[in-house]
C-alpha atoms as a PDB file:
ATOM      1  CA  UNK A   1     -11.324   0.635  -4.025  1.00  0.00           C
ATOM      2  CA  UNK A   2      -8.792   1.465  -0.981  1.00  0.00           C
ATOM      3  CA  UNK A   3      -7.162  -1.294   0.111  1.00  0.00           C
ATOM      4  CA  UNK A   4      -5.974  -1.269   3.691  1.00  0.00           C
ATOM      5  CA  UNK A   5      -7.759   1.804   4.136  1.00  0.00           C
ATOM      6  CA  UNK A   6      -7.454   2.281   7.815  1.00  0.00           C
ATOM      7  CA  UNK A   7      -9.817   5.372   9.070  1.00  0.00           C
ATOM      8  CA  UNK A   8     -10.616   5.511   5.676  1.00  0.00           C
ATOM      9  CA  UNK A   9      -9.190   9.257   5.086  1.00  0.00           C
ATOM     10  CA  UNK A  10      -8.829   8.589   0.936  1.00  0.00           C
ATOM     11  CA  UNK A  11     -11.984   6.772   0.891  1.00  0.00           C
ATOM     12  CA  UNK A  12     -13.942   9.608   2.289  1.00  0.00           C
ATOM     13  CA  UNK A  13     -12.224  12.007   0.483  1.00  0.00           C
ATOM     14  CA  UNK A  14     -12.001  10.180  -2.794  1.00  0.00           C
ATOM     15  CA  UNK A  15     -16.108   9.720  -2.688  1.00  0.00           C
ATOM     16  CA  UNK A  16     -18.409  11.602  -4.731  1.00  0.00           C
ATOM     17  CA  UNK A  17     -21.821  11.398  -6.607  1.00  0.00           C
ATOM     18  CA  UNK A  18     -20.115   9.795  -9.335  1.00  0.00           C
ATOM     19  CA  UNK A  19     -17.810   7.659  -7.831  1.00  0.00           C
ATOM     20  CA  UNK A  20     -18.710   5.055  -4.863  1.00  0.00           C
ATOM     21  CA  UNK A  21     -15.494   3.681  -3.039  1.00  0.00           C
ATOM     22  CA  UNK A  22     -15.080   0.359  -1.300  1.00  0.00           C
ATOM     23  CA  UNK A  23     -13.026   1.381   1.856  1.00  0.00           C
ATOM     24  CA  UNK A  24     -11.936  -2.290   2.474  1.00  0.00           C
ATOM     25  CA  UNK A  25      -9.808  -2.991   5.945  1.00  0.00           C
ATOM     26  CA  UNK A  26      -8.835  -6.128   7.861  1.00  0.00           C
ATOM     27  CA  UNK A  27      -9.756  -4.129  11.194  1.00  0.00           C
ATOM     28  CA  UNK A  28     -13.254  -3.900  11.680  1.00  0.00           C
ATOM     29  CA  UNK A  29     -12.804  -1.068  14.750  1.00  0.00           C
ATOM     30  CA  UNK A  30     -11.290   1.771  11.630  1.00  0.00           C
ATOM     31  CA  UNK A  31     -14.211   0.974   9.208  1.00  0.00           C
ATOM     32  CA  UNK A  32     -16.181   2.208  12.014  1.00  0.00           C
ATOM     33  CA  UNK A  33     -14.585   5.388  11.205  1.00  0.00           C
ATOM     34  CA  UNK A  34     -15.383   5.184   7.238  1.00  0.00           C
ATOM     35  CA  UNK A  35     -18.958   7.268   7.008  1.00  0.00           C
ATOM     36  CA  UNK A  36     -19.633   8.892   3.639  1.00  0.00           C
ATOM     37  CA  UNK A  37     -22.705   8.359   1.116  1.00  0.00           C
ATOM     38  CA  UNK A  38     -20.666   7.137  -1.322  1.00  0.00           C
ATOM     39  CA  UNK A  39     -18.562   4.577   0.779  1.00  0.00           C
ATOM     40  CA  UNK A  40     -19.128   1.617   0.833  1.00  0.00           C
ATOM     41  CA  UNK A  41     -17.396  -0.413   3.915  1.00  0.00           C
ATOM     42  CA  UNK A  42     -16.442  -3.805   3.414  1.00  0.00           C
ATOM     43  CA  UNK A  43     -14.179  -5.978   6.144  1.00  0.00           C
ATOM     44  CA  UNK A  44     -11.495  -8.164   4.287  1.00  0.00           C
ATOM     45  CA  UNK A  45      -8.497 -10.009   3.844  1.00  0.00           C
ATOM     46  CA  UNK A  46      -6.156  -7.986   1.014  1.00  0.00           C
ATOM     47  CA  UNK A  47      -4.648 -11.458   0.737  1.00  0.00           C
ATOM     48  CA  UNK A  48      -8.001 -13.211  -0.743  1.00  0.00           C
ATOM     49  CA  UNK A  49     -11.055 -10.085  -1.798  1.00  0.00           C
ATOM     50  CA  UNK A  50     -14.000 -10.691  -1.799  1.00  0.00           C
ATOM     51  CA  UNK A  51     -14.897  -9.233  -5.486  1.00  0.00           C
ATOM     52  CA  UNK A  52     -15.292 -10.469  -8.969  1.00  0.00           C
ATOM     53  CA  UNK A  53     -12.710 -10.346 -10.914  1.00  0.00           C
ATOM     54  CA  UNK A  54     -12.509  -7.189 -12.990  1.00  0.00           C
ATOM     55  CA  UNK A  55     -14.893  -5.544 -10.931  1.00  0.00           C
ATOM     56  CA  UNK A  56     -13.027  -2.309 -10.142  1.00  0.00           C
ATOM     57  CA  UNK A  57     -12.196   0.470 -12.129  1.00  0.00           C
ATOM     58  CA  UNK A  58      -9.412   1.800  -9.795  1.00  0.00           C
ATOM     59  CA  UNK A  59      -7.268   0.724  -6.400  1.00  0.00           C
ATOM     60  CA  UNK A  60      -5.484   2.558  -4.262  1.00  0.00           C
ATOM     61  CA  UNK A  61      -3.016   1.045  -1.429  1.00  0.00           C
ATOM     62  CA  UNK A  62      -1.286   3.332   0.749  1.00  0.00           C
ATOM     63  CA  UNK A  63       1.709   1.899   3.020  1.00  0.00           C
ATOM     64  CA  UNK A  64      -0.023  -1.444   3.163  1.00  0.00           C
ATOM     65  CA  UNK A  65       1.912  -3.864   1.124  1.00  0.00           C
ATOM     66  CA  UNK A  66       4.562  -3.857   3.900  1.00  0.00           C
ATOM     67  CA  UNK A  67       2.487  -4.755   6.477  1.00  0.00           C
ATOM     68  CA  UNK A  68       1.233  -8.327   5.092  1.00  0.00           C
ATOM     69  CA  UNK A  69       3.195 -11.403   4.981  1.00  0.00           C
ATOM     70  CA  UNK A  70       2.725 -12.283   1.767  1.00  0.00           C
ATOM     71  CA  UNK A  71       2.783  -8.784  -0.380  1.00  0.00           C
ATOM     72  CA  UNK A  72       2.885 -10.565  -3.216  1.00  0.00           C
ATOM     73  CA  UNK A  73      -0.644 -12.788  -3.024  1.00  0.00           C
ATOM     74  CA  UNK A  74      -2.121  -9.205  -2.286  1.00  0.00           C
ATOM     75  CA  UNK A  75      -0.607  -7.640  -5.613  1.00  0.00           C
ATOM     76  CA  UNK A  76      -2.427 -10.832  -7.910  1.00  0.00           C
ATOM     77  CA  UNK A  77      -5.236 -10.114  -5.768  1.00  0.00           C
ATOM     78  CA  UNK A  78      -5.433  -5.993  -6.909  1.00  0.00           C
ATOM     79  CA  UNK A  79      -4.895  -7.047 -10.372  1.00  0.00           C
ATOM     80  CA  UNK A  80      -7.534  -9.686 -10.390  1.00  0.00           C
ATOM     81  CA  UNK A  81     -10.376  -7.397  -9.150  1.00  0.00           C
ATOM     82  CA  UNK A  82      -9.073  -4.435 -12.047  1.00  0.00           C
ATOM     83  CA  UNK A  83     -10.933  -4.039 -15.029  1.00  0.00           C
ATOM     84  CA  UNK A  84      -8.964  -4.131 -18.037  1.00  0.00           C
ATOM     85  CA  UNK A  85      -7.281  -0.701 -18.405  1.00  0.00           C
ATOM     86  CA  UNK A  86      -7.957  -0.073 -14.947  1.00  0.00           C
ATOM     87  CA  UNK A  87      -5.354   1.586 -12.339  1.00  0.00           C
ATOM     88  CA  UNK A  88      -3.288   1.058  -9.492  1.00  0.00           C
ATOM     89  CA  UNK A  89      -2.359   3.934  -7.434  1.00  0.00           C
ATOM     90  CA  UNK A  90       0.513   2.187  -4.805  1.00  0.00           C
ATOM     91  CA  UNK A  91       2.444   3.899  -2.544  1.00  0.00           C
ATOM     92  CA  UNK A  92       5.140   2.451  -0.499  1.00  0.00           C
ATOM     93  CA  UNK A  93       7.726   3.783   2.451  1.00  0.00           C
ATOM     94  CA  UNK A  94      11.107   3.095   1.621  1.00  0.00           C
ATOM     95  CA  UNK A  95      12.720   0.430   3.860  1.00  0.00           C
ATOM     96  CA  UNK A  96      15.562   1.080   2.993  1.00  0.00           C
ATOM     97  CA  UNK A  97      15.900   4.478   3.685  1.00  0.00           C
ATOM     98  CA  UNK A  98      18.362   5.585   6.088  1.00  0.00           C
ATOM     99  CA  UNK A  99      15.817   6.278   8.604  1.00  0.00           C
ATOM    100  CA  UNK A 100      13.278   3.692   8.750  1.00  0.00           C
ATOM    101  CA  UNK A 101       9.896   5.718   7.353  1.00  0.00           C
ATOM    102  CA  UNK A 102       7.522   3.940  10.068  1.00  0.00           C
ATOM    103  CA  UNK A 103       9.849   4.388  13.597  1.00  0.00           C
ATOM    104  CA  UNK A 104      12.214   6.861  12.273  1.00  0.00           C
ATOM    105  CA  UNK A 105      14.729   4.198  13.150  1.00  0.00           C
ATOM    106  CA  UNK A 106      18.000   4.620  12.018  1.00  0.00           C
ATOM    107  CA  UNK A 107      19.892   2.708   8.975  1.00  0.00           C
ATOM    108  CA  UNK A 108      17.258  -0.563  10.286  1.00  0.00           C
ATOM    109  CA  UNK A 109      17.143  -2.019   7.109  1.00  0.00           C
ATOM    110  CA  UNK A 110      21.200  -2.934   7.554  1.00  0.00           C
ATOM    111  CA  UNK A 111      20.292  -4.384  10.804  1.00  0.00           C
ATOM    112  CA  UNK A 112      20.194  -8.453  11.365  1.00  0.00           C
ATOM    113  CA  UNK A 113      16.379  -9.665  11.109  1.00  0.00           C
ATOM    114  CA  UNK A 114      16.047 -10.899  14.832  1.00  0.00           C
ATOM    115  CA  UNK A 115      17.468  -7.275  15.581  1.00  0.00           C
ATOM    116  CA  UNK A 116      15.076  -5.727  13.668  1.00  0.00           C
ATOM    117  CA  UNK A 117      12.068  -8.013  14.677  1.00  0.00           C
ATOM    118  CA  UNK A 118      13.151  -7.037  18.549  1.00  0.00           C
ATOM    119  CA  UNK A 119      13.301  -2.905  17.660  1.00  0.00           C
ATOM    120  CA  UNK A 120       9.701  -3.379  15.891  1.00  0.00           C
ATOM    121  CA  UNK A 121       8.168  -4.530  18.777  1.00  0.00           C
ATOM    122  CA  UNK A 122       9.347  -2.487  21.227  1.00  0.00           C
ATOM    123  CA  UNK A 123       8.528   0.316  20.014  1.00  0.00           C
ATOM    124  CA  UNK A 124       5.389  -0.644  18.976  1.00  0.00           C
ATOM    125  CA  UNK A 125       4.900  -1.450  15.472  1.00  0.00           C
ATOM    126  CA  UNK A 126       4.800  -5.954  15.779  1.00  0.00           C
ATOM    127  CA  UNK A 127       4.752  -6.490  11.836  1.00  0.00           C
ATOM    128  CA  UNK A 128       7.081  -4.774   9.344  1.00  0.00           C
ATOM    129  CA  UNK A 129       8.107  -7.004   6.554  1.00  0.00           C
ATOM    130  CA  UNK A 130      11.142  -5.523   5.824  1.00  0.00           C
ATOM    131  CA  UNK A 131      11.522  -7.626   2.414  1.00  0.00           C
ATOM    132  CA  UNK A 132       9.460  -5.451   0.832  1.00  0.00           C
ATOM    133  CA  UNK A 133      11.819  -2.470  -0.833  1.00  0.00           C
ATOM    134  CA  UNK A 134      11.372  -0.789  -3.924  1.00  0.00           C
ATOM    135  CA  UNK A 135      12.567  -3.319  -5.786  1.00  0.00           C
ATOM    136  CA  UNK A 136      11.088  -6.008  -4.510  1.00  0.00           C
ATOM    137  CA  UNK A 137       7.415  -4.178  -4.853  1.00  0.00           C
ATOM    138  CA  UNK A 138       8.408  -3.183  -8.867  1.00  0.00           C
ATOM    139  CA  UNK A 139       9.217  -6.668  -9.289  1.00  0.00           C
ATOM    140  CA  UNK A 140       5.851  -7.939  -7.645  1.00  0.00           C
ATOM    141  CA  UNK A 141       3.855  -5.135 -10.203  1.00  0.00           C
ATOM    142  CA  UNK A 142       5.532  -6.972 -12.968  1.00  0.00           C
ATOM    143  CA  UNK A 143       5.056 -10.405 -12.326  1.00  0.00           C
ATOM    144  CA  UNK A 144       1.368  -9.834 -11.554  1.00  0.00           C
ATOM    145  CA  UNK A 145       0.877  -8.023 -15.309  1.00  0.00           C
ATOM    146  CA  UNK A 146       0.733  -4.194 -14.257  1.00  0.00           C
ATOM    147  CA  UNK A 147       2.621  -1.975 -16.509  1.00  0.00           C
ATOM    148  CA  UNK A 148       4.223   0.613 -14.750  1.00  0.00           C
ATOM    149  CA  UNK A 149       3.023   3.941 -16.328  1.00  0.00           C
ATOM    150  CA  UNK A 150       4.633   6.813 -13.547  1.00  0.00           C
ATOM    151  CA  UNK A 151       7.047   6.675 -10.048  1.00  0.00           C
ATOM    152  CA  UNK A 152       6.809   9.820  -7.969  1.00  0.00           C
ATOM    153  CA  UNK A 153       9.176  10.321  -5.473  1.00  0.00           C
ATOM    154  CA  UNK A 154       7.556  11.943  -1.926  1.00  0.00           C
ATOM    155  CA  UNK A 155       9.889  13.732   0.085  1.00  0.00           C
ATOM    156  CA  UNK A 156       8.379  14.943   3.708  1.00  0.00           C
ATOM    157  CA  UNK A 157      11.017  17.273   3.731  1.00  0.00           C
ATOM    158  CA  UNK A 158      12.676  19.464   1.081  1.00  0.00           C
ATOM    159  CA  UNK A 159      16.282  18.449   3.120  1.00  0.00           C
ATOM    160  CA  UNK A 160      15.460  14.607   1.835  1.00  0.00           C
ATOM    161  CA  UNK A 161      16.366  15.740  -1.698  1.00  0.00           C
ATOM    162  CA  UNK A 162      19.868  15.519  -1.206  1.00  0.00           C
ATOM    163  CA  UNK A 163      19.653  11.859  -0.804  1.00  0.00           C
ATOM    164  CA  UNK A 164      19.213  10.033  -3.879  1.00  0.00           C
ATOM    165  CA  UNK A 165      16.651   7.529  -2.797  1.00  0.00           C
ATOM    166  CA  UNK A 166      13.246   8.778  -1.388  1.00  0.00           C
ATOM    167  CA  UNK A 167      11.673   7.781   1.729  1.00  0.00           C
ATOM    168  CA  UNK A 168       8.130   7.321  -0.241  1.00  0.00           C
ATOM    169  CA  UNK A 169       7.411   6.367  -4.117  1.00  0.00           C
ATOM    170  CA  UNK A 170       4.099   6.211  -5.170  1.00  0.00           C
ATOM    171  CA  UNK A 171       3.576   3.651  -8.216  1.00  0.00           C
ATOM    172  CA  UNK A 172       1.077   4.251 -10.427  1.00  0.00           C
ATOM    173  CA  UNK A 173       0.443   1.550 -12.634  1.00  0.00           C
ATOM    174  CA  UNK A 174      -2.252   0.049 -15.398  1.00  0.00           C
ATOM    175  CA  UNK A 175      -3.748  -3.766 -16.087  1.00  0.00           C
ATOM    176  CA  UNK A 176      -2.760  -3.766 -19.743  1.00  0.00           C
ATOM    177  CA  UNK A 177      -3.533  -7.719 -20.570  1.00  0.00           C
END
């Protein structure tokens, strides 16, 4: 399943003769998009899905857990719907990078909430939760029972390595109980 899938560019290329995908979105206008014979489109909340529990084998969410209010319902929600043994694939911008990953805005996560709530929307992005770093999403993983198996580090530029925090990490985790 990809959560949040948006135009659905993992779903269809994720999709195969031996694997059907749920491309699930909030925004019915980029399922649209979503065509493949082994994608299936569904419309949903990621805050409340519409699935059995242990129904899925694997979930992806890319940069989505930042964009919902409450990150954390949407985490219980992935590891509901995961068979036992099944994996999460995460991956999450880091807020807190010196240049916002989303705007490119600089050192934004050091910036007073209104401040940053007034730079979001005008440049066009209206909902960033900006509580959602690293550790806050690790934390969430835990809580909910995933055992973190592997972090990668994505770096859109070789020039980012001199940092010591990466602008991306992709989680990939496993429902172990």
């Amino acid at each position: 399943m990809d959560v949040g899938c948006g135009a659905g560019v993992f779903s269809k290329a994720l999709a195969c003769e031996k694997r059907l995908v749920i491309a699930l979105d909030i925004e019915k206008r980029l399922l649209k998009e979503v065509q493949g014979s082994y994608v299936e489109r569904m419309c949903a909340d990621a805050h409340n899905l519409p699935l059995r529990d242990g129904s899925v084998d694997c979930v992806l969410s890319i940069s989505l857990l930042e964009h919902l209010e409450n990150p954390a319902k949407c985490v219980e929600e992935l590891y509901r719907v995961l068979k036992y043994g099944g994996t999460a694939i995460i991956q999450l911008p880091n807020l807190q990078y010196p240049f916002e990953p989303h705007t490119k805005w600089p050192l934004l996560c050091l910036m007073p909430k209104r401040l940053q709530s007034r730079i979001l929307k005008m440049i066009g992005y209206p909902y960033i939760n900006m509580e959602v770093t690293i550790k806050n999403a690790l934390s969430m993983l835990q809580k909910a029972g995933f055992k973190l198996k592997e972090t990668v580090k994505v770096y859109h530029l070789g020039i980012m390595k001199l940092l010591p925090q990466a602008p991306a990490y992709i989680f990939i985790t496993r429902k172990i109980r």
